[in-house]
N, C-alpha and C. Protein backbone atom coordinates (compact mmCIF):
# COMPACT_ATOMS: atom_id res chain seq x y z
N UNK A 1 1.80 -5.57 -13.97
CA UNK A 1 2.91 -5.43 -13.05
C UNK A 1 2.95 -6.65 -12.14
N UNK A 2 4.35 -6.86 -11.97
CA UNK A 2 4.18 -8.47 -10.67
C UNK A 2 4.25 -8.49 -9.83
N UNK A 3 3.94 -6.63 -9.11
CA UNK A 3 3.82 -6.51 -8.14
C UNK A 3 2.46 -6.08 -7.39
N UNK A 4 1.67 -7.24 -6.92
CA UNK A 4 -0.06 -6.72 -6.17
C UNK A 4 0.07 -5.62 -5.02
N UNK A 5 -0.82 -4.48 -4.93
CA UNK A 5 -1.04 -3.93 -3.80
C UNK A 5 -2.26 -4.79 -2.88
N UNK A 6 -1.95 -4.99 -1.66
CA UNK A 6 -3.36 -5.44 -0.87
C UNK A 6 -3.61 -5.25 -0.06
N UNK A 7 -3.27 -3.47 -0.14
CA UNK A 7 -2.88 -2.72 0.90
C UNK A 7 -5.02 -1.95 1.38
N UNK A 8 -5.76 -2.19 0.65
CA UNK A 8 -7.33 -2.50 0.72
C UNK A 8 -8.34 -3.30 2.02
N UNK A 9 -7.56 -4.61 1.69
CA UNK A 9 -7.45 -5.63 2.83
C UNK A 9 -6.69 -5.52 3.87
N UNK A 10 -5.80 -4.85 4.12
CA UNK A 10 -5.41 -4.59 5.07
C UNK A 10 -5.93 -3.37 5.92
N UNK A 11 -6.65 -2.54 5.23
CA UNK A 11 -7.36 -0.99 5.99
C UNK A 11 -8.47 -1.80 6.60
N UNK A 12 -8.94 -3.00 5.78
CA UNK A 12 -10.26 -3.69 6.41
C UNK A 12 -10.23 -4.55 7.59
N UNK A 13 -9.05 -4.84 7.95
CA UNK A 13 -8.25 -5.76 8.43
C UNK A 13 -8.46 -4.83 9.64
N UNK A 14 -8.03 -3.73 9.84
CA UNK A 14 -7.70 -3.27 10.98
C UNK A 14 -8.98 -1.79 10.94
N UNK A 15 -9.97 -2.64 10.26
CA UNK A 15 -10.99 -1.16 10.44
C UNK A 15 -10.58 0.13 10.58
N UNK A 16 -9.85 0.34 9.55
CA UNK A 16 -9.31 2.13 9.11
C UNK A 16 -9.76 2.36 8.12
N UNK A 17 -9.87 3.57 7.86
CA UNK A 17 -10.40 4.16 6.28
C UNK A 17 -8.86 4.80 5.94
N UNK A 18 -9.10 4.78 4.38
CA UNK A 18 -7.62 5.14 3.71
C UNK A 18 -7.27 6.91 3.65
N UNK A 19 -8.50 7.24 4.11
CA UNK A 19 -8.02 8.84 4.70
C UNK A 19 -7.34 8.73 6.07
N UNK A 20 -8.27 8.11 7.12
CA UNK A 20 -7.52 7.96 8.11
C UNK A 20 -5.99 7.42 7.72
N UNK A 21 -6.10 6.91 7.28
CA UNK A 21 -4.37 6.67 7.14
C UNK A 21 -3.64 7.44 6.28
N UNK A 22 -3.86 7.87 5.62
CA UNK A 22 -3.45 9.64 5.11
C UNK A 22 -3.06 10.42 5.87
N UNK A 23 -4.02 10.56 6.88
CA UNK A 23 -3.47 11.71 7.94
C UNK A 23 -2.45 10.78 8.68
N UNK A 24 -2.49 9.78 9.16
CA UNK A 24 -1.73 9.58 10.15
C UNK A 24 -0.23 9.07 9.41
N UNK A 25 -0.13 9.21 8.17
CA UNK A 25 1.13 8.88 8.22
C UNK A 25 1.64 10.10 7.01
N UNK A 26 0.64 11.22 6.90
CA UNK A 26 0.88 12.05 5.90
C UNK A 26 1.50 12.13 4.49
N UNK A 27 0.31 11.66 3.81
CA UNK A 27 0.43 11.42 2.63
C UNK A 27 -0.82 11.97 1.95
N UNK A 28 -0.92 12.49 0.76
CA UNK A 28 -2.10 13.12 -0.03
C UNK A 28 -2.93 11.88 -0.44
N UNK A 29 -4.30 11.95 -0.35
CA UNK A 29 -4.97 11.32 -0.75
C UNK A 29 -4.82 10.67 -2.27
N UNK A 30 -4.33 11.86 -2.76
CA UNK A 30 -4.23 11.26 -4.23
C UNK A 30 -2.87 10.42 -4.53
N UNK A 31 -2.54 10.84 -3.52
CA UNK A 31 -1.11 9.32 -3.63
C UNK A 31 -1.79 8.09 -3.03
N UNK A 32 -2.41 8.41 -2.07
CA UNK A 32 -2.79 6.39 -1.31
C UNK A 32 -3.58 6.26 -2.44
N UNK A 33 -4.57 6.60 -3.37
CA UNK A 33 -5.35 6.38 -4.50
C UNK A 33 -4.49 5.83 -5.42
N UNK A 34 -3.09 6.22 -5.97
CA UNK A 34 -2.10 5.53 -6.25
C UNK A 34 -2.08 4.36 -6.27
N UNK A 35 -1.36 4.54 -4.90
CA UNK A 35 -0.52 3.25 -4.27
C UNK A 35 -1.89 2.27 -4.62
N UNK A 36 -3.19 2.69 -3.90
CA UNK A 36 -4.24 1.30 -3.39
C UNK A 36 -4.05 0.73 -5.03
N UNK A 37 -4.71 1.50 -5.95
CA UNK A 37 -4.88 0.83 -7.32
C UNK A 37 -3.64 0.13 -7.86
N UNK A 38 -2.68 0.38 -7.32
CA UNK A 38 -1.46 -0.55 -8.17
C UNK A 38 -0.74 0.43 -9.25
N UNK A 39 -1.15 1.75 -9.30
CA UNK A 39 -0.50 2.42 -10.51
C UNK A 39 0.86 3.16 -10.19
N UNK A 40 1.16 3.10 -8.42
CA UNK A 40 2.14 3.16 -8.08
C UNK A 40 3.31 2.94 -8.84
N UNK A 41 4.64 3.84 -9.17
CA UNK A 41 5.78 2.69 -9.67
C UNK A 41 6.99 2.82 -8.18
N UNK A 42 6.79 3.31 -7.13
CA UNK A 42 7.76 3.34 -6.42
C UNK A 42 6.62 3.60 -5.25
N UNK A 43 7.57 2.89 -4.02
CA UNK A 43 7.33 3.61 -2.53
C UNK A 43 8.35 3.95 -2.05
N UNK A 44 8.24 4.85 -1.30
CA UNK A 44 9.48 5.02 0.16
C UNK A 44 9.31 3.83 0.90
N UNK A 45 10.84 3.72 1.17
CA UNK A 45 10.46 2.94 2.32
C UNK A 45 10.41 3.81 3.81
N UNK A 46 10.12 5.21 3.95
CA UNK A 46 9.69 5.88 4.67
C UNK A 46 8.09 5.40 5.12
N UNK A 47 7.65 5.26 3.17
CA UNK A 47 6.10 5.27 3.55
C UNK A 47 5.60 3.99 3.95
N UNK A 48 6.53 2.91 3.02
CA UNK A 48 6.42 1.81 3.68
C UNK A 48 6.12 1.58 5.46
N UNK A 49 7.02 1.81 5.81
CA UNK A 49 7.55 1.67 7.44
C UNK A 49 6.21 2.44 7.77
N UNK A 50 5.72 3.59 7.68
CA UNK A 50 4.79 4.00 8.52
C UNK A 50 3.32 3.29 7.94
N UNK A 51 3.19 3.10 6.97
CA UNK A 51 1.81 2.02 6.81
C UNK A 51 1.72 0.41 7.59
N UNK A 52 3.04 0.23 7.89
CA UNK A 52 3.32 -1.43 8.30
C UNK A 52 2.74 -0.98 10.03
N UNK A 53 3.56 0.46 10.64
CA UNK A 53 3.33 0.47 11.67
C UNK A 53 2.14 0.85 11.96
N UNK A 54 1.32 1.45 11.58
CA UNK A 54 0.09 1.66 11.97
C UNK A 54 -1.09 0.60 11.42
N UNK A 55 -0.92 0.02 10.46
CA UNK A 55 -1.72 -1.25 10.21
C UNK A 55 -1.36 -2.65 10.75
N UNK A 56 -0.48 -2.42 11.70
CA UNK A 56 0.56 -3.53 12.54
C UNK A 56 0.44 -4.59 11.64
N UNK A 57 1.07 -4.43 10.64
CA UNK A 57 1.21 -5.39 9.59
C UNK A 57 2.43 -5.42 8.66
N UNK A 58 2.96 -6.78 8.45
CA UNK A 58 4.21 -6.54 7.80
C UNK A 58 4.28 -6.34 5.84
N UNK A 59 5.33 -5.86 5.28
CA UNK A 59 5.24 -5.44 4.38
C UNK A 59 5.23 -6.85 2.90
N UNK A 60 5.25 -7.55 3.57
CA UNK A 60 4.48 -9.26 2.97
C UNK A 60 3.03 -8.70 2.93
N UNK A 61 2.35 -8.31 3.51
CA UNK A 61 0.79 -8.34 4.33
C UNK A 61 0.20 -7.01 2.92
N UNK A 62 0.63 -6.50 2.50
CA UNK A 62 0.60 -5.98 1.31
C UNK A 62 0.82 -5.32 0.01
N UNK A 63 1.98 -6.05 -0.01
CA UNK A 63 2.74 -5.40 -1.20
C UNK A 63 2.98 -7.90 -2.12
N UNK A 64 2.59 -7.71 -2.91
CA UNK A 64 2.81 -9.56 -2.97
C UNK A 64 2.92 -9.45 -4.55
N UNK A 65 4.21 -10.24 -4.50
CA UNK A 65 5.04 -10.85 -5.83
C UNK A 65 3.96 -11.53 -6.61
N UNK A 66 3.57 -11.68 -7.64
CA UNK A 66 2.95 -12.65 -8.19
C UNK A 66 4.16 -13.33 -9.60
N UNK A 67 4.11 -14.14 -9.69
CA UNK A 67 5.12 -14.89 -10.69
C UNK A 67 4.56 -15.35 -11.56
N UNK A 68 5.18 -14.99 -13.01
CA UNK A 68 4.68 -14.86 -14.04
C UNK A 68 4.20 -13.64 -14.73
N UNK A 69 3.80 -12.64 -13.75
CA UNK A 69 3.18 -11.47 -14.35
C UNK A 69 4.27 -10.59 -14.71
N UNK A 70 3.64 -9.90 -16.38
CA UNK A 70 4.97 -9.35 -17.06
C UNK A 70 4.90 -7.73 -16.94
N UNK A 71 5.98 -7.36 -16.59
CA UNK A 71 6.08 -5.67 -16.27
C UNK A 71 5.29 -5.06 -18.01
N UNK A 72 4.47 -4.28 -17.50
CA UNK A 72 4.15 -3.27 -18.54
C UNK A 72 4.68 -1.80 -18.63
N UNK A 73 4.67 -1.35 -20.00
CA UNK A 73 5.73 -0.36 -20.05
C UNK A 73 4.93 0.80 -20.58
């Protein structure tokens, strides 16, 4: 996919654990397990917006284009 999660580095970034951020922006664990690994195929931008705001980080900061990489199906 050519789209990276580095949404990992960013929990480290701001010393949170990815449960803590589960609760605080309410989401099931087994979805941020999702999202972190990349097997994601969609976000909200609900969920977006509340991960940017509580990791005071913008949505550049972990979600990143890579070019060249070919969608798998």
């Amino acid at each position: 996919m050519p789209i990276k999660i580095t949404l990992d580095e960013a929990l480290r970034n701001k010393q949170m654990t990815s449960k803590e951020l589960c609760e605080k922006i309410n989401i099931t664990e087994a979805n941020m397990s999702i999202l972190r690994s990349g097997k994601a195929k969609a976000i909200r931008f609900d969920t977006l917006s509340k991960i940017c705001m509580y990791l005071e980080c913008e949505p550049k900061d972990i979600l990143q284009y890579i070019e060249g990489e070919e969608e798998s199906e």
